[in-house]
C-alpha atoms as a PDB file:
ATOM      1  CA  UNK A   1     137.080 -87.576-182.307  1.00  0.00           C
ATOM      2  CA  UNK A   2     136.192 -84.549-179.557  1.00  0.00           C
ATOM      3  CA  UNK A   3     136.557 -81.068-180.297  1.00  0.00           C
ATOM      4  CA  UNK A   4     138.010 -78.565-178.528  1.00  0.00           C
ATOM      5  CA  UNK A   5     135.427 -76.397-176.791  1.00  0.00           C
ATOM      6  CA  UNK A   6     134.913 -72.993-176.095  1.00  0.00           C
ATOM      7  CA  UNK A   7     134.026 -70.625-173.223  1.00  0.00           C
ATOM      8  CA  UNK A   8     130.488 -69.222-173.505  1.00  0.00           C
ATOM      9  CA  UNK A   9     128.691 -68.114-175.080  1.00  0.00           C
ATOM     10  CA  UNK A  10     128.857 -71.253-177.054  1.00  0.00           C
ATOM     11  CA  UNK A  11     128.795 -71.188-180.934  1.00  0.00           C
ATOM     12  CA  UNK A  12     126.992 -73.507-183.591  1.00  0.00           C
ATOM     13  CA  UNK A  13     129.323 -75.215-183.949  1.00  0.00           C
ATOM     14  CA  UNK A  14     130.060 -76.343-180.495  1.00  0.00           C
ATOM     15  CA  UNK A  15     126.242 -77.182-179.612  1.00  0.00           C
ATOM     16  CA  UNK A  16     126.190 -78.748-183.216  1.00  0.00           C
ATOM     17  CA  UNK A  17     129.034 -81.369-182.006  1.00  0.00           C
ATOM     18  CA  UNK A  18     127.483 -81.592-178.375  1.00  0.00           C
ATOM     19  CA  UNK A  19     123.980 -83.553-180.700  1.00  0.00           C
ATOM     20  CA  UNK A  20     126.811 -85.009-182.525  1.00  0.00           C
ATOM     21  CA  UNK A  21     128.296 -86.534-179.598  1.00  0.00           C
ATOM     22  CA  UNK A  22     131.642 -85.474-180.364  1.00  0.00           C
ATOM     23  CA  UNK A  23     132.615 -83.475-177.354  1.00  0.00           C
ATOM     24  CA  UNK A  24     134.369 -85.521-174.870  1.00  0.00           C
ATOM     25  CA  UNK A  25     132.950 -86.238-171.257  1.00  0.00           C
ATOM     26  CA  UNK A  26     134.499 -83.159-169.221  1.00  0.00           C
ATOM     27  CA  UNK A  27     133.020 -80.903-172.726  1.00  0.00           C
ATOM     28  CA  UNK A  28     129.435 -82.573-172.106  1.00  0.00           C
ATOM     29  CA  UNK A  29     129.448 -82.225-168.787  1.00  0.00           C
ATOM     30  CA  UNK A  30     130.335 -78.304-168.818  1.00  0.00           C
ATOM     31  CA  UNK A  31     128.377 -77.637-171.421  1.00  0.00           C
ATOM     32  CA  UNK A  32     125.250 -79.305-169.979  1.00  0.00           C
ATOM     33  CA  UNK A  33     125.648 -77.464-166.251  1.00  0.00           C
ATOM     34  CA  UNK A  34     125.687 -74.578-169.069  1.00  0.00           C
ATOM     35  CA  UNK A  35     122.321 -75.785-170.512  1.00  0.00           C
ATOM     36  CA  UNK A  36     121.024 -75.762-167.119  1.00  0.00           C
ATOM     37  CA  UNK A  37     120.572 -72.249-165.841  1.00  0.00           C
ATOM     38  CA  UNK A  38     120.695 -70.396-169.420  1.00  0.00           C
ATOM     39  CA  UNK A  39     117.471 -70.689-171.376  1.00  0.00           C
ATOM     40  CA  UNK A  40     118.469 -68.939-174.210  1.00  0.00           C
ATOM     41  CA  UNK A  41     121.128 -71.759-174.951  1.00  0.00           C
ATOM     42  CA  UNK A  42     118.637 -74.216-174.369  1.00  0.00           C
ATOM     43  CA  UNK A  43     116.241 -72.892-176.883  1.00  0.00           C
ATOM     44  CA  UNK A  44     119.515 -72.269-179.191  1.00  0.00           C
ATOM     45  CA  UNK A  45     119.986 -76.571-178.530  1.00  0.00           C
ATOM     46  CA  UNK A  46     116.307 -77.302-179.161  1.00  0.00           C
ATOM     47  CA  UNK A  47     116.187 -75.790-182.863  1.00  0.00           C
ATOM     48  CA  UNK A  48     118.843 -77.150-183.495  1.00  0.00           C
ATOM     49  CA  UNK A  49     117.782 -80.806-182.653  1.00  0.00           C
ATOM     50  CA  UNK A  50     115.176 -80.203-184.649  1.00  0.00           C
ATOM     51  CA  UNK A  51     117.464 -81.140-188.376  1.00  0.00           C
ATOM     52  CA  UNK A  52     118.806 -84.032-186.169  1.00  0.00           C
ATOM     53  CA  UNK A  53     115.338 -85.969-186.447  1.00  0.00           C
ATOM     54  CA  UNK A  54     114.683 -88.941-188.343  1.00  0.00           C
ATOM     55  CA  UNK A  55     113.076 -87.445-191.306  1.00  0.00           C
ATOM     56  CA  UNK A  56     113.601 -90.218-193.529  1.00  0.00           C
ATOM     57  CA  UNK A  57     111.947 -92.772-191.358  1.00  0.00           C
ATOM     58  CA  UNK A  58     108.897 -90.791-190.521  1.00  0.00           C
ATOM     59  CA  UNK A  59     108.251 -89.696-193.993  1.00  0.00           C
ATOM     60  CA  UNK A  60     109.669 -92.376-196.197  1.00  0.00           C
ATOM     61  CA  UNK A  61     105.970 -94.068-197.105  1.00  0.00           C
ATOM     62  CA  UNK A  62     104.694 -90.817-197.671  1.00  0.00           C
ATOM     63  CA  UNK A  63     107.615 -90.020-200.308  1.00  0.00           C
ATOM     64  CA  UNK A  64     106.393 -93.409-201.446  1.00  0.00           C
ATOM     65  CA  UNK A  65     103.043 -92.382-202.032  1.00  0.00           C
ATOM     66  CA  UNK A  66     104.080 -89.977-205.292  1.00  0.00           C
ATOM     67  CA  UNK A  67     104.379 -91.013-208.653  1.00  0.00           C
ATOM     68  CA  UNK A  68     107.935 -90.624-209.063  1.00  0.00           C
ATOM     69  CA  UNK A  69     108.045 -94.332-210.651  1.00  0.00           C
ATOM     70  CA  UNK A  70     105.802 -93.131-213.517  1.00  0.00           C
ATOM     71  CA  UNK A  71     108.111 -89.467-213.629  1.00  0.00           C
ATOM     72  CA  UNK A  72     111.048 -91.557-213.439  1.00  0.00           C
ATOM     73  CA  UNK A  73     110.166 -93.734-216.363  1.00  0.00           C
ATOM     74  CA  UNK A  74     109.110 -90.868-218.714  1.00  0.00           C
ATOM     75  CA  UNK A  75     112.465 -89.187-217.978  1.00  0.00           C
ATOM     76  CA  UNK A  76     114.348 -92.239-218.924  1.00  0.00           C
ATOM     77  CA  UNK A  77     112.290 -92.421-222.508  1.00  0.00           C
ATOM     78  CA  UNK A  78     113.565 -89.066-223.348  1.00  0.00           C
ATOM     79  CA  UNK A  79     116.596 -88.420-225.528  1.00  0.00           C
ATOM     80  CA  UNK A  80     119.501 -86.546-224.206  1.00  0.00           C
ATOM     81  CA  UNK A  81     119.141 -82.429-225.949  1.00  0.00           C
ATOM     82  CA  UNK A  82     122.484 -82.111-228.184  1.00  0.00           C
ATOM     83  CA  UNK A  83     125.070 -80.610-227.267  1.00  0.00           C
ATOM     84  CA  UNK A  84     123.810 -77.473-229.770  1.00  0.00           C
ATOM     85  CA  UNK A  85     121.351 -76.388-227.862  1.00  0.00           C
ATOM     86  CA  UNK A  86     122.501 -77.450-224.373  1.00  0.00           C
ATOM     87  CA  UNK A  87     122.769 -73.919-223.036  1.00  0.00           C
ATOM     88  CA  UNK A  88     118.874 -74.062-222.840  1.00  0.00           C
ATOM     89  CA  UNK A  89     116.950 -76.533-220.415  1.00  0.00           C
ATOM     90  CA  UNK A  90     115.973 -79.550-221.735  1.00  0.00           C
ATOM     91  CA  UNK A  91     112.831 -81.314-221.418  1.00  0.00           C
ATOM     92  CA  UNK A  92     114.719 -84.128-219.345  1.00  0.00           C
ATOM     93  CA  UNK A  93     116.242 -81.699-217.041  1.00  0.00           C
ATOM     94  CA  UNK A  94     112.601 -80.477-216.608  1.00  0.00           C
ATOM     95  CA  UNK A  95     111.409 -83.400-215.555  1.00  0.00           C
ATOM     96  CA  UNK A  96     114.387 -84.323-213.651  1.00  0.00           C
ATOM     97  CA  UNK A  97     113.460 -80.741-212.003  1.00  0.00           C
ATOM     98  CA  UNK A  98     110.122 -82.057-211.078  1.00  0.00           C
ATOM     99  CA  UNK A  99     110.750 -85.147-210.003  1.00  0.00           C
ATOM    100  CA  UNK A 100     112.504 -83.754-207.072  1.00  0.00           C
ATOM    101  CA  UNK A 101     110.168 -80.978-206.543  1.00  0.00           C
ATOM    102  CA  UNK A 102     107.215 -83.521-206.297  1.00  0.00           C
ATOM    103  CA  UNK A 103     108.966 -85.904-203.654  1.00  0.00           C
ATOM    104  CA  UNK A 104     109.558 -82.440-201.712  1.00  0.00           C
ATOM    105  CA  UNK A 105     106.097 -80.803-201.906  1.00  0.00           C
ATOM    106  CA  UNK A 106     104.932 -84.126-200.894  1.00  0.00           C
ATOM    107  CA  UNK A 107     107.059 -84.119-197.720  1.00  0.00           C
ATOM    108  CA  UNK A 108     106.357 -80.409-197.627  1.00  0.00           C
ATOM    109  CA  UNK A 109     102.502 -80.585-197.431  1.00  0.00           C
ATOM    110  CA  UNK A 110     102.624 -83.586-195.012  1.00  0.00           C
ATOM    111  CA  UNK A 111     105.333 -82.309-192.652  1.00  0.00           C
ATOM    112  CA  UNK A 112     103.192 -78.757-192.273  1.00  0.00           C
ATOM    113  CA  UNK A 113     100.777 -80.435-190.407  1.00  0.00           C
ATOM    114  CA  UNK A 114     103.333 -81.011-187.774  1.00  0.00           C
ATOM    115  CA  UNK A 115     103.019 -77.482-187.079  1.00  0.00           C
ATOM    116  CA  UNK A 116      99.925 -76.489-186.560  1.00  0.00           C
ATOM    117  CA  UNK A 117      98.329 -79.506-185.417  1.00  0.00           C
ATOM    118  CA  UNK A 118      97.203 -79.694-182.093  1.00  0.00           C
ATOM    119  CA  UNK A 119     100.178 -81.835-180.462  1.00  0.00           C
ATOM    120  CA  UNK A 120     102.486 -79.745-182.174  1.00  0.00           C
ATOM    121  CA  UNK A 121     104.068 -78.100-178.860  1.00  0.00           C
ATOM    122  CA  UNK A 122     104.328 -82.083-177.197  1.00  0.00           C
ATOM    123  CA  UNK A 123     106.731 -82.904-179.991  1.00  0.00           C
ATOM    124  CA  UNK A 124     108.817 -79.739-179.712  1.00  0.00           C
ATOM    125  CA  UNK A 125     108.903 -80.265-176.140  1.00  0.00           C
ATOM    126  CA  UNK A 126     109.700 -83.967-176.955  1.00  0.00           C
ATOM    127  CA  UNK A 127     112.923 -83.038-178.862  1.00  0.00           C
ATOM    128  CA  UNK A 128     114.251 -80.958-176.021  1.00  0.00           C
ATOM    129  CA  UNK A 129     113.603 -83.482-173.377  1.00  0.00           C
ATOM    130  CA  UNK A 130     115.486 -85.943-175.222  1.00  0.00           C
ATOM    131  CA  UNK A 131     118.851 -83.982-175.021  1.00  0.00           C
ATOM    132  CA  UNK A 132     118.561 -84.430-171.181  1.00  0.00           C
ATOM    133  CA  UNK A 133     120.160 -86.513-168.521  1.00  0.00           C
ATOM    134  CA  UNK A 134     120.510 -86.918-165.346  1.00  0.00           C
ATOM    135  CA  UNK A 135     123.790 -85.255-165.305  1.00  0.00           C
ATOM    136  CA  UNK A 136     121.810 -82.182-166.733  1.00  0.00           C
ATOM    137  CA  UNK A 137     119.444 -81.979-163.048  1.00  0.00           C
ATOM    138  CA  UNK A 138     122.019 -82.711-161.433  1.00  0.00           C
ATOM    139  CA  UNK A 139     123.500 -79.640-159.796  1.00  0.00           C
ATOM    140  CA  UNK A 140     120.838 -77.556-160.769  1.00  0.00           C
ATOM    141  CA  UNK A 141     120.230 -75.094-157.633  1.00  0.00           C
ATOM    142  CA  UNK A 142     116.915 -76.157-156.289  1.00  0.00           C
ATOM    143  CA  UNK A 143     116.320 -74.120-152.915  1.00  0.00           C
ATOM    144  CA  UNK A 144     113.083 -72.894-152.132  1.00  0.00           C
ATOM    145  CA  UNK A 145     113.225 -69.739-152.298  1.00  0.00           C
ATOM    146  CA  UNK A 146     114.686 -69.973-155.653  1.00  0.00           C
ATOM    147  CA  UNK A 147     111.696 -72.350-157.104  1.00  0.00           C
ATOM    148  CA  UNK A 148     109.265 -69.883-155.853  1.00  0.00           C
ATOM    149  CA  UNK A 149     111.346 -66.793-157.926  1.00  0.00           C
ATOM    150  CA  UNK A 150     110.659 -69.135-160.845  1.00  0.00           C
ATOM    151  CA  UNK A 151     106.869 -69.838-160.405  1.00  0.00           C
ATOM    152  CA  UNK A 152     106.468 -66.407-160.448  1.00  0.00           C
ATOM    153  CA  UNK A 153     107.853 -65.523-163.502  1.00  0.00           C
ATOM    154  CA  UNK A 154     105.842 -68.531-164.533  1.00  0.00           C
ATOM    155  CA  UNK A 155     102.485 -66.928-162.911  1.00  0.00           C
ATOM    156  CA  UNK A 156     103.390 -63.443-164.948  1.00  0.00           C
ATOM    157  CA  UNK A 157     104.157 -64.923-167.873  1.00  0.00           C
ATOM    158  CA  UNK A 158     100.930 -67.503-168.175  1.00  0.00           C
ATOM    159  CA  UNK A 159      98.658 -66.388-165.605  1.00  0.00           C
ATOM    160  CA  UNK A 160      99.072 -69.941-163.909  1.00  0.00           C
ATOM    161  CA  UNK A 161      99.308 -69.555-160.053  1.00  0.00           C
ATOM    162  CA  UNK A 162     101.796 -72.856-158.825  1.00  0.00           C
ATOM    163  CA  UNK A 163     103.631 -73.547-156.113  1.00  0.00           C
ATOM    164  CA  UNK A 164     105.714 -76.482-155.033  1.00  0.00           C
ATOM    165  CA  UNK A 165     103.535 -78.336-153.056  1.00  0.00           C
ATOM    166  CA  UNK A 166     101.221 -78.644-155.718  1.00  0.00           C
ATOM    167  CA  UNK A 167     103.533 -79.671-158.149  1.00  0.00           C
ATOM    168  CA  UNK A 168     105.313 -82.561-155.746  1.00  0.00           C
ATOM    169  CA  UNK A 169     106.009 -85.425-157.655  1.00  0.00           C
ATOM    170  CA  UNK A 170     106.160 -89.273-155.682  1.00  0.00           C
ATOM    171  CA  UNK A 171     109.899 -90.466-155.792  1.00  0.00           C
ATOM    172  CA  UNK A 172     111.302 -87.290-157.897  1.00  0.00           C
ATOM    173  CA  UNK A 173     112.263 -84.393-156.822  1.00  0.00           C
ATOM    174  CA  UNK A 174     111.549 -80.946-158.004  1.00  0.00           C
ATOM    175  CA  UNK A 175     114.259 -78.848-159.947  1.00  0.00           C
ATOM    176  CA  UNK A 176     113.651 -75.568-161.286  1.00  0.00           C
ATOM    177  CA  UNK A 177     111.124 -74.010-163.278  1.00  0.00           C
ATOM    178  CA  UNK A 178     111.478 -72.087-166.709  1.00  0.00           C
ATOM    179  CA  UNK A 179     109.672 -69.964-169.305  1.00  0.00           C
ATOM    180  CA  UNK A 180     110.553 -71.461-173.154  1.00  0.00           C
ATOM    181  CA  UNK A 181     109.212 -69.947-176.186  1.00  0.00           C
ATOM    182  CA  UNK A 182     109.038 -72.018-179.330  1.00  0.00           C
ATOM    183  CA  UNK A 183     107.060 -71.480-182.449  1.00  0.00           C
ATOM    184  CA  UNK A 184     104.054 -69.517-180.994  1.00  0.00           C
ATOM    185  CA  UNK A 185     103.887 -71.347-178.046  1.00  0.00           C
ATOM    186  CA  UNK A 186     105.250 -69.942-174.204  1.00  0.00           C
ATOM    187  CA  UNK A 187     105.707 -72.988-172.495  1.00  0.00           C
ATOM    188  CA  UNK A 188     106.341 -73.486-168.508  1.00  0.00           C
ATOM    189  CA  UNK A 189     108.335 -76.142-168.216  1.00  0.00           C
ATOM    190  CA  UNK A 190     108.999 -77.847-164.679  1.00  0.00           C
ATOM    191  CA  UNK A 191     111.816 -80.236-164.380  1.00  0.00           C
ATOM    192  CA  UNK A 192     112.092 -83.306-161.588  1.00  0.00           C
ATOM    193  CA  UNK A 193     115.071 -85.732-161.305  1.00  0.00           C
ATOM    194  CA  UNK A 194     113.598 -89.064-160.735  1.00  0.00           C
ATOM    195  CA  UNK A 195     115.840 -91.463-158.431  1.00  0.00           C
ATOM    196  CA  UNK A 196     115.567 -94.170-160.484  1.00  0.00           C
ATOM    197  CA  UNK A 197     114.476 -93.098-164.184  1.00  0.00           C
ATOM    198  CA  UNK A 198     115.898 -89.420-164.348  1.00  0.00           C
ATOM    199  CA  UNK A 199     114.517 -86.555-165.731  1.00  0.00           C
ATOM    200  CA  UNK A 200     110.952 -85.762-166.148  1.00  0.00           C
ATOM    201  CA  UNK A 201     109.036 -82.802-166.358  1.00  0.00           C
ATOM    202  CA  UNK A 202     105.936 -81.235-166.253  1.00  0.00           C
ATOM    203  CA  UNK A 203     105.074 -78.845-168.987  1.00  0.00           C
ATOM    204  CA  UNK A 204     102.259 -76.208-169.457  1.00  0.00           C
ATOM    205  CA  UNK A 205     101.165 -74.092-172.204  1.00  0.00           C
ATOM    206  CA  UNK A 206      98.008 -71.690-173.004  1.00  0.00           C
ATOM    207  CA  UNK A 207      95.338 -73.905-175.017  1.00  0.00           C
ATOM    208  CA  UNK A 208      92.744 -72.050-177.441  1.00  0.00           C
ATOM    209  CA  UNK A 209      89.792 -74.481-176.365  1.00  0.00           C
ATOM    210  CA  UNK A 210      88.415 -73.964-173.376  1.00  0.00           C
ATOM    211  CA  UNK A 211      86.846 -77.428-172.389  1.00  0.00           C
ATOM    212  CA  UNK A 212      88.480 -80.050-169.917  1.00  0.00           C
ATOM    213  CA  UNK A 213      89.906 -82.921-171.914  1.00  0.00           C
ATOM    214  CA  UNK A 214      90.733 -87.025-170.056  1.00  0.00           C
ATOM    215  CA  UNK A 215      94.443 -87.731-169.449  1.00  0.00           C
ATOM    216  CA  UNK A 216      95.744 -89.236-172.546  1.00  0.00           C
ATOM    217  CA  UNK A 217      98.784 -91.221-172.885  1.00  0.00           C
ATOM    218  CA  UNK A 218     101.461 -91.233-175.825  1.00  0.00           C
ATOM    219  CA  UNK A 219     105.063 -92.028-176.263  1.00  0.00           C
ATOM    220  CA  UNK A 220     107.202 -89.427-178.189  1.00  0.00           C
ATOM    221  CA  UNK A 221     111.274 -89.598-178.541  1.00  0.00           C
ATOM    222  CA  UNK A 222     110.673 -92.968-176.357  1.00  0.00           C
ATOM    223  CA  UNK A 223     109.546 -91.611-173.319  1.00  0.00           C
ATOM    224  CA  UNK A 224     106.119 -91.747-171.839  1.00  0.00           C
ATOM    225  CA  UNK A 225     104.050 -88.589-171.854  1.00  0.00           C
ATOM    226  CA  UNK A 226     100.246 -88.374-170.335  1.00  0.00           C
ATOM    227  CA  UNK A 227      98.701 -85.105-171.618  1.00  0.00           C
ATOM    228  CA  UNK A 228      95.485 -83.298-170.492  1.00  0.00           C
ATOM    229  CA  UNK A 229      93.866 -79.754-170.701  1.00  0.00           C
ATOM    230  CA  UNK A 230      92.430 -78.069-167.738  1.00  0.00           C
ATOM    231  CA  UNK A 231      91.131 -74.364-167.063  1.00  0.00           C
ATOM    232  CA  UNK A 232      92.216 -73.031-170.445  1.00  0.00           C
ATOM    233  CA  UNK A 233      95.355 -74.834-169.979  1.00  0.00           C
ATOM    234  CA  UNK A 234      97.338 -77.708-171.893  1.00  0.00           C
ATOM    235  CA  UNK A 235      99.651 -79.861-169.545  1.00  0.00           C
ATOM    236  CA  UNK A 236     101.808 -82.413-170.102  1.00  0.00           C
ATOM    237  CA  UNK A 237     104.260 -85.251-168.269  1.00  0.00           C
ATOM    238  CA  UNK A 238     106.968 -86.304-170.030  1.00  0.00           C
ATOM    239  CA  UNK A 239     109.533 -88.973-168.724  1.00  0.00           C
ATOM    240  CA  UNK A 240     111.663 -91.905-168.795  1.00  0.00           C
ATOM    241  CA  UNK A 241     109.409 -93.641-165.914  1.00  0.00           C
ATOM    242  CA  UNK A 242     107.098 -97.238-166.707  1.00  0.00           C
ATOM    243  CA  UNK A 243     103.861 -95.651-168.452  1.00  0.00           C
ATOM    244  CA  UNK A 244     102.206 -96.829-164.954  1.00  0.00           C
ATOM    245  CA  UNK A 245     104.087 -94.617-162.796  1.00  0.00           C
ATOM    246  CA  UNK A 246     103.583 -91.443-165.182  1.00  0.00           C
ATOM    247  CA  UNK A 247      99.945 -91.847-165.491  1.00  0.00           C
ATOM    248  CA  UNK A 248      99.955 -92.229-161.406  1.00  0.00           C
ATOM    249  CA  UNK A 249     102.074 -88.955-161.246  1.00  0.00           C
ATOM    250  CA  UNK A 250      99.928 -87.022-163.887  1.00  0.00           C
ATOM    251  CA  UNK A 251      96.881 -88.040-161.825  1.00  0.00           C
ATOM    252  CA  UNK A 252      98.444 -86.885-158.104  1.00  0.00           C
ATOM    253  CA  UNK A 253      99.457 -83.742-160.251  1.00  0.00           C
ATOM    254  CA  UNK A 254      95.874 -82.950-161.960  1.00  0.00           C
ATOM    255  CA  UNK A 255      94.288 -83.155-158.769  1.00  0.00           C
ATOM    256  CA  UNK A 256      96.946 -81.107-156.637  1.00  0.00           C
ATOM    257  CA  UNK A 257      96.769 -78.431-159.314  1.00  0.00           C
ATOM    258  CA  UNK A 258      92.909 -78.372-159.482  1.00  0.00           C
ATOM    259  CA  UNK A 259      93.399 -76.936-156.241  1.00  0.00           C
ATOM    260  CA  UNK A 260      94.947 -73.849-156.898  1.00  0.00           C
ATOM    261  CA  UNK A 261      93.781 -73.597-160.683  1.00  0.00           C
ATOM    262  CA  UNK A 262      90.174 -73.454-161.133  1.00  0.00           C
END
């Protein structure tokens, strides 16, 4: 089933059905050139990917880790309150009560950590990079003169002088560049379409540690990512490309921008 959808500015509900995949072809499609060239709809898409994630899966042997078994049992052994007194709470409902608030401060302590942890902004970045195709590169206005409009705002916003010979890419080419603000973090992000693997992008954010770190590799929302810091800076490379070809690509990137970021 597709829904009907409307002209912008797009509501919930349509973006909502767009992670849903209920919006036919022509809807994606117009939607996504949409997604392209406005970045406050794209950060309006990327929260609200975030309630689409696999919660369960990730945090099901945590869950697993409270007693709820033992809560469980001690709920079952109590008698039900009659039905005298049963505008007052009952010990059973109590404990009922806590059962669930255990299993969720569990998840709640846990999932925190997300946050504020140091790879926090890769995952956010993660989510939003999933939600992209090729489709969504694909008539993206790339002209020179354009890119260079957008490293600027990229150099006032982050301090980070780019331009696009630095950030040239083996087999990809270069897209458009774009300020994104989620949680506390401003993030540049630079987008490539790959001929063969589609999108991929490079993404930079301040770091609070001011020591060079190695490239490190990960994969997050199955696609390869090779993260490093440099200058003060965080970067990361996130595509659909064999985990070969990225780390190549991160390492032709680190040393182009070394150049022009000291």
């Amino acid at each position: 089933m597709t829904r009907e959808i409307p002209s912008a500015p797009y509501s919930d509900e349509t973006l909502v059905a767009y992670l849903d995949n209920q919006l036919s072809e022509p809807q994606r499609a117009k939607l996504e050139a949409q997604l392209a060239q406005d970045d406050v709809l794209s950060q309006r898409l990327a929260q609200m990917s975030r309630s689409n994630l696999p919660f369960h899966d990730a945090f099901g042997a945590m869950l697993q880790e409270a007693p709820v078994g033992k809560l469980q049992a001690a709920l079952d052994a109590i008698p039900d309150v009659p039905a005298t007194v049963s505008r007052r709470f009952s010990r059973r409902a109590l404990l009922a009560a806590s059962v669930s608030f255990l299993a969720v401060g569990v998840l709640a302590g846990r999932y925190s950590t997300l946050f504020v942890s140091d790879d926090g902004w890769r995952a956010r970045v993660a989510d939003y990079m999933s939600l992209y195709t090729a489709q969504t590169l694909a008539d993206v206005y790339d002209s020179a003169g354009q890119q260079q409009i957008q490293l600027a705002r990229v150099q006032n916003a982050l301090g980070i002088a780019l331009n696009p010979a630095a950030l040239a890419v083996q087999g990809a080419s270069l897209k458009d560049a774009r300020m994104l603000h989620y949680d506390d973090y401003d993030i540049a992000q630079i987008t490539y379409l790959d001929r063969k693997y589609g999108p991929m992008a490079l993404c930079i954010t301040r770091s609070e540690h001011n020591g060079n770190t190695a490239q490190e590799s990960e994969i997050r929302r199955g696609m390869n990512v090779v993260y490093w810091r440099h200058a003060g800076y965080n970067f990361m490379l996130i595509g659909h490309s064999p985990a070969d070809d990225m780390a190549a690509h991160a390492v032709a990137l680190q040393g182009n921008i070394r150049q022009v970021v000291s």
